[in-house]
C-alpha atoms as a PDB file:
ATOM      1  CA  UNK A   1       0.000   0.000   0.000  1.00  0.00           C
ATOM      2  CA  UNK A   2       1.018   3.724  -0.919  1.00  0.00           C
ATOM      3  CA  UNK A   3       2.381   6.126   2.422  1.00  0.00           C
ATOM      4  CA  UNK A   4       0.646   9.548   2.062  1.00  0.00           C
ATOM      5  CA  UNK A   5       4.059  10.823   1.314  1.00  0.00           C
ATOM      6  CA  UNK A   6       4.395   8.874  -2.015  1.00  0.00           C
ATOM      7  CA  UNK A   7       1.308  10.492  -3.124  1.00  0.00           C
ATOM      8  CA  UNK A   8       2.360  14.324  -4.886  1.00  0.00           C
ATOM      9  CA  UNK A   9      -0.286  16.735  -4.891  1.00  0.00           C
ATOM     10  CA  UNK A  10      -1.577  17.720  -8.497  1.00  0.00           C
ATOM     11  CA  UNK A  11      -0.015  20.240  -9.877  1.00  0.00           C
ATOM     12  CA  UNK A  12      -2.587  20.734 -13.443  1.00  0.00           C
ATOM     13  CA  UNK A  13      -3.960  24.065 -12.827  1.00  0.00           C
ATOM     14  CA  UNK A  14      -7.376  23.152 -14.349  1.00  0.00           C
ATOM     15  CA  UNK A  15      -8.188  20.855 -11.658  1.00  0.00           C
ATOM     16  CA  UNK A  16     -10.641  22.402  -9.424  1.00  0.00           C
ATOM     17  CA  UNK A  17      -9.166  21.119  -6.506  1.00  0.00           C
ATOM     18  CA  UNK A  18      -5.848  19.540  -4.374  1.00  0.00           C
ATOM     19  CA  UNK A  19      -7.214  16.724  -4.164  1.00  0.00           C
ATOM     20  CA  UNK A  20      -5.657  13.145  -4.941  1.00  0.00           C
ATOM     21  CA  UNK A  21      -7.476  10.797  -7.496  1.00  0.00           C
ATOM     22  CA  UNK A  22      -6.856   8.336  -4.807  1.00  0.00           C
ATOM     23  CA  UNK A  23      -9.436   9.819  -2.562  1.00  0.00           C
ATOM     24  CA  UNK A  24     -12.198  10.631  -4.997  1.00  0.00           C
ATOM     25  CA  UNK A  25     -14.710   8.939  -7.087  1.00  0.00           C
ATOM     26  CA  UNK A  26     -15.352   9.385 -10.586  1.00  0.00           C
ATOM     27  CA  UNK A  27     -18.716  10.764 -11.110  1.00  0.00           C
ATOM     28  CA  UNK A  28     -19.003   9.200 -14.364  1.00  0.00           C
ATOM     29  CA  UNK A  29     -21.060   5.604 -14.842  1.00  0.00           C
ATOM     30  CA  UNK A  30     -18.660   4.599 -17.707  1.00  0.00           C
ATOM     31  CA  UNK A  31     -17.725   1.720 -15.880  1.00  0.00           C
ATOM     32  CA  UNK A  32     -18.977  -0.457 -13.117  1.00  0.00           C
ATOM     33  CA  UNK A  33     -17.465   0.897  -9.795  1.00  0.00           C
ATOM     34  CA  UNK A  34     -14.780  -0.780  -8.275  1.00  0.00           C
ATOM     35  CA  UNK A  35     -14.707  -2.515  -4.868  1.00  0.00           C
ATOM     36  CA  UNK A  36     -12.778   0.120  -3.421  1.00  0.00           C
ATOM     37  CA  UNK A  37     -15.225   2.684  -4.503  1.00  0.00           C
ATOM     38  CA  UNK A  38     -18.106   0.787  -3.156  1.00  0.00           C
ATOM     39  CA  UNK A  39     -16.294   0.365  -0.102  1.00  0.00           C
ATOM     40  CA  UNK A  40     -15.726   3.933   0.004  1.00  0.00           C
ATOM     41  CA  UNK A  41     -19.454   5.245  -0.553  1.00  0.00           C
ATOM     42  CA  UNK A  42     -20.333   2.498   1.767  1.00  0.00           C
ATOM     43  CA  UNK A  43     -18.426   3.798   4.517  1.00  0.00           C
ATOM     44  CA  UNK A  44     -19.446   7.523   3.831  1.00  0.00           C
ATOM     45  CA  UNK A  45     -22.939   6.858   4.070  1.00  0.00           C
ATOM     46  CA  UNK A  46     -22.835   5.091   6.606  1.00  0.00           C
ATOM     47  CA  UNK A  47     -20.852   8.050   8.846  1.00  0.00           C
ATOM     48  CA  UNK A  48     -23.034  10.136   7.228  1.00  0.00           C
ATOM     49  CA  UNK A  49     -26.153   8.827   8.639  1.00  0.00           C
ATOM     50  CA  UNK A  50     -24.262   8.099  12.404  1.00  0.00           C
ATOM     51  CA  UNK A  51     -23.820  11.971  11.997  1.00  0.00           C
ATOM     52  CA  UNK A  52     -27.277  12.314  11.026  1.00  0.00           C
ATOM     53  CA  UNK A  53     -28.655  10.585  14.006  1.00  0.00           C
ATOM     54  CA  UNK A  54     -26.377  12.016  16.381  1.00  0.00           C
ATOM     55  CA  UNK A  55     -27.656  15.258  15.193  1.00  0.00           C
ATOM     56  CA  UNK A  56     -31.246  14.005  15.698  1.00  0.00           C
ATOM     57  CA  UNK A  57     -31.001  13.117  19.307  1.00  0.00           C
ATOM     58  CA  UNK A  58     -29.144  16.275  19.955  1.00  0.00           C
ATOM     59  CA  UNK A  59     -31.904  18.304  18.707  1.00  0.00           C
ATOM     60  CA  UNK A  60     -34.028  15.665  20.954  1.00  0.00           C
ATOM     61  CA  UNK A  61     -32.425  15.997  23.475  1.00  0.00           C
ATOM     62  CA  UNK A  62     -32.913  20.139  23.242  1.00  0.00           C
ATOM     63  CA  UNK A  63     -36.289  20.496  22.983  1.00  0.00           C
ATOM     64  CA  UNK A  64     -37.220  18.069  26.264  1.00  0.00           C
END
């Protein structure tokens, strides 16, 4: 597996961002995703709703 320090920032200044191809998904359907990018949407959504319900019983919490 590649260290973070073997990965170089892009340096293309049309890229709208810093950030590494390794931690983003392609947004095209071209191909079938691979298991790593399932993985990855996997585990987003899933903090994404544990942040969502944390949220949610916050704001419960509050208004008792």
């Amino acid at each position: 597996m590649t260290g973070l320090e073997n990965i170089s920032p892009k340096t293309d200044e049309n890229v709208l961002t810093g950030i590494h191809e390794a931690y983003t998904v392609s947004a095209t359907t071209e191909t079938e995703p691979s298991e790593v990018d399932k993985l990855m949407i996997k585990t987003f959504l899933e903090t994404l709703a544990d942040i969502s319900l944390s949220i949610a019983l916050r704001k419960e919490k509050e208004i008792d």
